[in-house]
C-alpha atoms as a PDB file:
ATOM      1  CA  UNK A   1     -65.460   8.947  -4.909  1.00  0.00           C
ATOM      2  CA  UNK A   2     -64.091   5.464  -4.910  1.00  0.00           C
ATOM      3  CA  UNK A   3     -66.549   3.102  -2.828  1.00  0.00           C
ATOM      4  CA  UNK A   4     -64.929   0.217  -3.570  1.00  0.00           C
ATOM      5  CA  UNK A   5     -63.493  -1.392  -0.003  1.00  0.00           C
ATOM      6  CA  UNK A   6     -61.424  -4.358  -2.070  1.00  0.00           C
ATOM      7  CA  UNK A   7     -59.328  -1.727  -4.126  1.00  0.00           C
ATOM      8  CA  UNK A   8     -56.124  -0.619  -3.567  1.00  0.00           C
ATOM      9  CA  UNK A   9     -55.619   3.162  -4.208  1.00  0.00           C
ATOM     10  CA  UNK A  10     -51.744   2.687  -4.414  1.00  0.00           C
ATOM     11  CA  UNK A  11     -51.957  -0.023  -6.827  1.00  0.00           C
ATOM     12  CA  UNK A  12     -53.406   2.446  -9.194  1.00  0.00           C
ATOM     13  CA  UNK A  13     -50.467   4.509  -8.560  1.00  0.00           C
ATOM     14  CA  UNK A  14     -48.065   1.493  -9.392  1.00  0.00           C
ATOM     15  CA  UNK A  15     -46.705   0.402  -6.421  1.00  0.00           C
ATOM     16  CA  UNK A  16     -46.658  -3.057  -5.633  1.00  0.00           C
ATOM     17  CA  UNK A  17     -49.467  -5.241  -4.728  1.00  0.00           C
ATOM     18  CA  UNK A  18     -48.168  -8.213  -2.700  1.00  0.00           C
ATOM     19  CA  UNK A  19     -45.635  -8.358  -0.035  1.00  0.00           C
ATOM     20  CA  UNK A  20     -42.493 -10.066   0.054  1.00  0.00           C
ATOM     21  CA  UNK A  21     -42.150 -13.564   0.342  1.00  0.00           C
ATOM     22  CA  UNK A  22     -40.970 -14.072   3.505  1.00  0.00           C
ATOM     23  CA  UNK A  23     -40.549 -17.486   3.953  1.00  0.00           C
ATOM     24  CA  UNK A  24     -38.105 -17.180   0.347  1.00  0.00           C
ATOM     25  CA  UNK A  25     -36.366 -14.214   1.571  1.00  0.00           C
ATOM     26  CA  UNK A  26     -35.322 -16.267   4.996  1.00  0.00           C
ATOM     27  CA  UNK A  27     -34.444 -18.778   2.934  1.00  0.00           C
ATOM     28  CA  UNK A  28     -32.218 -16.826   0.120  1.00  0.00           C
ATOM     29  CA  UNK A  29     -30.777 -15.089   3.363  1.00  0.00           C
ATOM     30  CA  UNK A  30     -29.811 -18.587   5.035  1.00  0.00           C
ATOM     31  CA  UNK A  31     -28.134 -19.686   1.836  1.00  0.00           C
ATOM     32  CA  UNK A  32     -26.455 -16.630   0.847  1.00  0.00           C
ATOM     33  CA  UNK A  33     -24.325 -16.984   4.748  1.00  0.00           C
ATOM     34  CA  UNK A  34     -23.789 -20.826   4.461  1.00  0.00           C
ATOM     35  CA  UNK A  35     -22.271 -20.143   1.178  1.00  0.00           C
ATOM     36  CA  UNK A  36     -20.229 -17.086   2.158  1.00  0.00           C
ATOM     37  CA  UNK A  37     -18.868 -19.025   5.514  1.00  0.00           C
ATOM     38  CA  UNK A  38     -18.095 -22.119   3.715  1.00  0.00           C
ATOM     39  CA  UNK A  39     -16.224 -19.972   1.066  1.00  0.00           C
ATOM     40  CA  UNK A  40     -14.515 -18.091   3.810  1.00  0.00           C
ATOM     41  CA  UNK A  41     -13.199 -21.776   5.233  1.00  0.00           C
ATOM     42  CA  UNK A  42     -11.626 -22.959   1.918  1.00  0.00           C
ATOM     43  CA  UNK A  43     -10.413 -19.335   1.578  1.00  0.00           C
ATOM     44  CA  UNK A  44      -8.777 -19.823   4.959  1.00  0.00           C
ATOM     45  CA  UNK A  45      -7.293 -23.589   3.879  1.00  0.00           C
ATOM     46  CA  UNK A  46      -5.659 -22.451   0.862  1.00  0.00           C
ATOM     47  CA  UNK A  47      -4.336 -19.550   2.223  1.00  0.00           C
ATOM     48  CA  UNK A  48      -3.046 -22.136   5.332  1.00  0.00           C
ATOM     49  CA  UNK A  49      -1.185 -24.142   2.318  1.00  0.00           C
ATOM     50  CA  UNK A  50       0.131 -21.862   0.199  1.00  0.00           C
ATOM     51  CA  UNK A  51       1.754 -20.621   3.698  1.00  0.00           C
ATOM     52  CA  UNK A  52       3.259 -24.401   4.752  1.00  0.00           C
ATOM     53  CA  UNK A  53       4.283 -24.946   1.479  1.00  0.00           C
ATOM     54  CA  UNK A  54       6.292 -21.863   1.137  1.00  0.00           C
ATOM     55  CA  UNK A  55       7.468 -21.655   4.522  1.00  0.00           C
ATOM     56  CA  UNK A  56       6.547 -24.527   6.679  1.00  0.00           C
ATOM     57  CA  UNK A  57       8.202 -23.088   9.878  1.00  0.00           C
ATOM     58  CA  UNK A  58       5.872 -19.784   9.620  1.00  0.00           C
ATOM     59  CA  UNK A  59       2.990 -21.144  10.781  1.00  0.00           C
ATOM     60  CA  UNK A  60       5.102 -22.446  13.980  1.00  0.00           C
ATOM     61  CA  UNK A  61       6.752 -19.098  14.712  1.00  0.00           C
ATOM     62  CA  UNK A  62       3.201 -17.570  15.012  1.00  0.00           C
ATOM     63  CA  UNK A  63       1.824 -19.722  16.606  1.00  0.00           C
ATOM     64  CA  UNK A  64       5.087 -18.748  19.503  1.00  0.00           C
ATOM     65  CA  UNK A  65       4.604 -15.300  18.925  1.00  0.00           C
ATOM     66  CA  UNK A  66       1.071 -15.466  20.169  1.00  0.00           C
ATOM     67  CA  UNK A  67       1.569 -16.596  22.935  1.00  0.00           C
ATOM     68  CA  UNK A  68       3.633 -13.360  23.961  1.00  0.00           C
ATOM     69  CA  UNK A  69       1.757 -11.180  21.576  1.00  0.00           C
ATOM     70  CA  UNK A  70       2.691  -7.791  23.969  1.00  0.00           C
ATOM     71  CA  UNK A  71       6.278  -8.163  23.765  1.00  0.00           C
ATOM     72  CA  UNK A  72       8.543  -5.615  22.167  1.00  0.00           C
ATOM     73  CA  UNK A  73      10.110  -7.478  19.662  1.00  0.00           C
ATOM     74  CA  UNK A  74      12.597  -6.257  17.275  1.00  0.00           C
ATOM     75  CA  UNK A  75      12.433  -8.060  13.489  1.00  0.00           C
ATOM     76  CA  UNK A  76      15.673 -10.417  12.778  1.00  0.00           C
ATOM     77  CA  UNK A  77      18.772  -8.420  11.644  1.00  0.00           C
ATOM     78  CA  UNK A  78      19.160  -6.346   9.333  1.00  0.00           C
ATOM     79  CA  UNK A  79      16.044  -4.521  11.214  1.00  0.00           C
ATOM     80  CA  UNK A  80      15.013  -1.394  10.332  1.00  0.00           C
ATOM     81  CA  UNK A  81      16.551   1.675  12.590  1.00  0.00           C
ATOM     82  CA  UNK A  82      13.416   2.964  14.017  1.00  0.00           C
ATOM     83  CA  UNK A  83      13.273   7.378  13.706  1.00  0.00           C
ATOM     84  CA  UNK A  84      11.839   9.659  15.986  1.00  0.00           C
ATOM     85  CA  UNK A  85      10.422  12.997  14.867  1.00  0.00           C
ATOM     86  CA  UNK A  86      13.726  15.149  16.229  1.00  0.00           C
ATOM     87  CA  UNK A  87      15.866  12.556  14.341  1.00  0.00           C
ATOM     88  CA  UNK A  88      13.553  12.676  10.931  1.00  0.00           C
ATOM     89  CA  UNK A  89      13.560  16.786  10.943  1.00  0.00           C
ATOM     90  CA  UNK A  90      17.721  16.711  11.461  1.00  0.00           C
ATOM     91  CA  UNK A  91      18.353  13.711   8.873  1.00  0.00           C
ATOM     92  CA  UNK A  92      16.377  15.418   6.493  1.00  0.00           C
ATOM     93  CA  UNK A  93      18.199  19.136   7.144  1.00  0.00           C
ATOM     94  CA  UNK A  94      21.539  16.756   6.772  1.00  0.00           C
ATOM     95  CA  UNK A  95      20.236  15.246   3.607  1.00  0.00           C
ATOM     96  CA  UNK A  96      19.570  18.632   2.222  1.00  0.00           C
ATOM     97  CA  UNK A  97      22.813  19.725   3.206  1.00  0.00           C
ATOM     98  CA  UNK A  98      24.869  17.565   1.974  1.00  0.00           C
ATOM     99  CA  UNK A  99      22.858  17.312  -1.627  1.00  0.00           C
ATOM    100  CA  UNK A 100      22.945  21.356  -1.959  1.00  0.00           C
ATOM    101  CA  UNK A 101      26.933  21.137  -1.366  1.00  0.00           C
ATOM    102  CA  UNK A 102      27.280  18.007  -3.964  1.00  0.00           C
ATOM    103  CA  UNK A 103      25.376  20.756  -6.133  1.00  0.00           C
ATOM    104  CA  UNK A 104      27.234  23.524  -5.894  1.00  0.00           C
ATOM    105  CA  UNK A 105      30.778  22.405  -5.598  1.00  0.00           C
ATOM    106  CA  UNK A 106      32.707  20.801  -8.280  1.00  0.00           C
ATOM    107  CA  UNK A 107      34.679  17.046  -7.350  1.00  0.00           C
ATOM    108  CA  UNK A 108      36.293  14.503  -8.527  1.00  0.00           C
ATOM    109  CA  UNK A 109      33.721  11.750  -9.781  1.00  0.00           C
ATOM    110  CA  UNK A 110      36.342   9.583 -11.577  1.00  0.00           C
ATOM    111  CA  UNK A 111      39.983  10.806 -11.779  1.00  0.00           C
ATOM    112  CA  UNK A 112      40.932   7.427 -13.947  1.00  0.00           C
ATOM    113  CA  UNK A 113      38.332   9.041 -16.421  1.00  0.00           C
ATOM    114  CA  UNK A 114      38.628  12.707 -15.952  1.00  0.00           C
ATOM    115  CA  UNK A 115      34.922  12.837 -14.987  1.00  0.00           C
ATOM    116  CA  UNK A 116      34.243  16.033 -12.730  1.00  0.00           C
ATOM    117  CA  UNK A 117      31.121  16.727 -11.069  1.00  0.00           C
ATOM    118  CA  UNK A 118      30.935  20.994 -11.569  1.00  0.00           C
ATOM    119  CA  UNK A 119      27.695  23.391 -10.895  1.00  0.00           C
ATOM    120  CA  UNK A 120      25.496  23.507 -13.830  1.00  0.00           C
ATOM    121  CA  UNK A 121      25.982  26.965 -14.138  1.00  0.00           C
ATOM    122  CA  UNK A 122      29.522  26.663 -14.342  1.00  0.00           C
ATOM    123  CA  UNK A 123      29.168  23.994 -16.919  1.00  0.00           C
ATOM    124  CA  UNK A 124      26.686  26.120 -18.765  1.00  0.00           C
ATOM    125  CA  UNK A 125      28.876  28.440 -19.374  1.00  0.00           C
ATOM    126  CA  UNK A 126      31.790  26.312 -20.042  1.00  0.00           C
ATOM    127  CA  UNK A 127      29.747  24.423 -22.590  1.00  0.00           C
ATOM    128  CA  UNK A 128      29.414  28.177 -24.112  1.00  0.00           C
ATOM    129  CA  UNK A 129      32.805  29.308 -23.777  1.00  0.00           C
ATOM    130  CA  UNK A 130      33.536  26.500 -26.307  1.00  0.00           C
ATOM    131  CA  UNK A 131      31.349  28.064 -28.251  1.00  0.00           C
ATOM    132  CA  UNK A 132      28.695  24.444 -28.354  1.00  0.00           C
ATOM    133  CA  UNK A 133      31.717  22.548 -28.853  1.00  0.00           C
ATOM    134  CA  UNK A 134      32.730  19.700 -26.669  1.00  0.00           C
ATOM    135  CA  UNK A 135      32.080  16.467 -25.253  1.00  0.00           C
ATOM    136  CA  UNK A 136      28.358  16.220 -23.933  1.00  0.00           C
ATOM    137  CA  UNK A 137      28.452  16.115 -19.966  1.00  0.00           C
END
């Protein structure tokens, strides 16, 4: 057995043998802050210029809107037409409807041309009814 009081049993089993510096460590801590807030501020002033130098009344208009900031306020026209859920589900039903019936009925696309939108199975099997002859849809 180990009698020795000055020995450190943990040192033996490599751990470390001093403590942190605190007096450093405040110091590294106080630095590392300073020079993240003073990087946030000229963050913050470019950002400020690049905005008054694109847009010079911006920076007025927000300041006007915060003074209201709870106020419904619709963007300037053209705004976007705001959906509900009810309104999404039917739109989208309409949308389907209207792109299954473009599918499966044949039209006029241009009559100057003689371009006709047809079913593709129709036009599979007019492609070969002319036997893999024709002009390419």
């Amino acid at each position: 057995m180990d009698t020795n009081p000055h020995r450190n049993p943990l040192a033996d089993l490599g751990y470390e043998r001093e403590e942190l510096p605190m007096k450093l460590l405040g110091k590294v801590t106080f630095v590392f802050f300073f020079v993240s807030i003073v990087l946030i501020a000229i963050s913050y002033g470019i950002f400020i210029g690049f905005v008054k130098a694109h847009n010079p009344d911006a920076l007025d208009l927000a300041k006007e809107q915060a003074k209201t900031p709870f106020i419904n306020k619709l963007p300037p026209a053209p705004n976007p037409i705001l959906q509900t859920n009810r309104t999404a589900k039917t739109d989208m039903a309409d949308l389907r409807n209207a792109e299954e019936k473009a599918m499966k009925t044949p039209a006029w696309v241009d009559k100057a041309t003689g371009k006709v939108r047809m079913p593709v199975d129709e036009a599979i099997d007019d492609y070969v009814e002319k036997g893999g002859k024709g002009e390419s849809f």
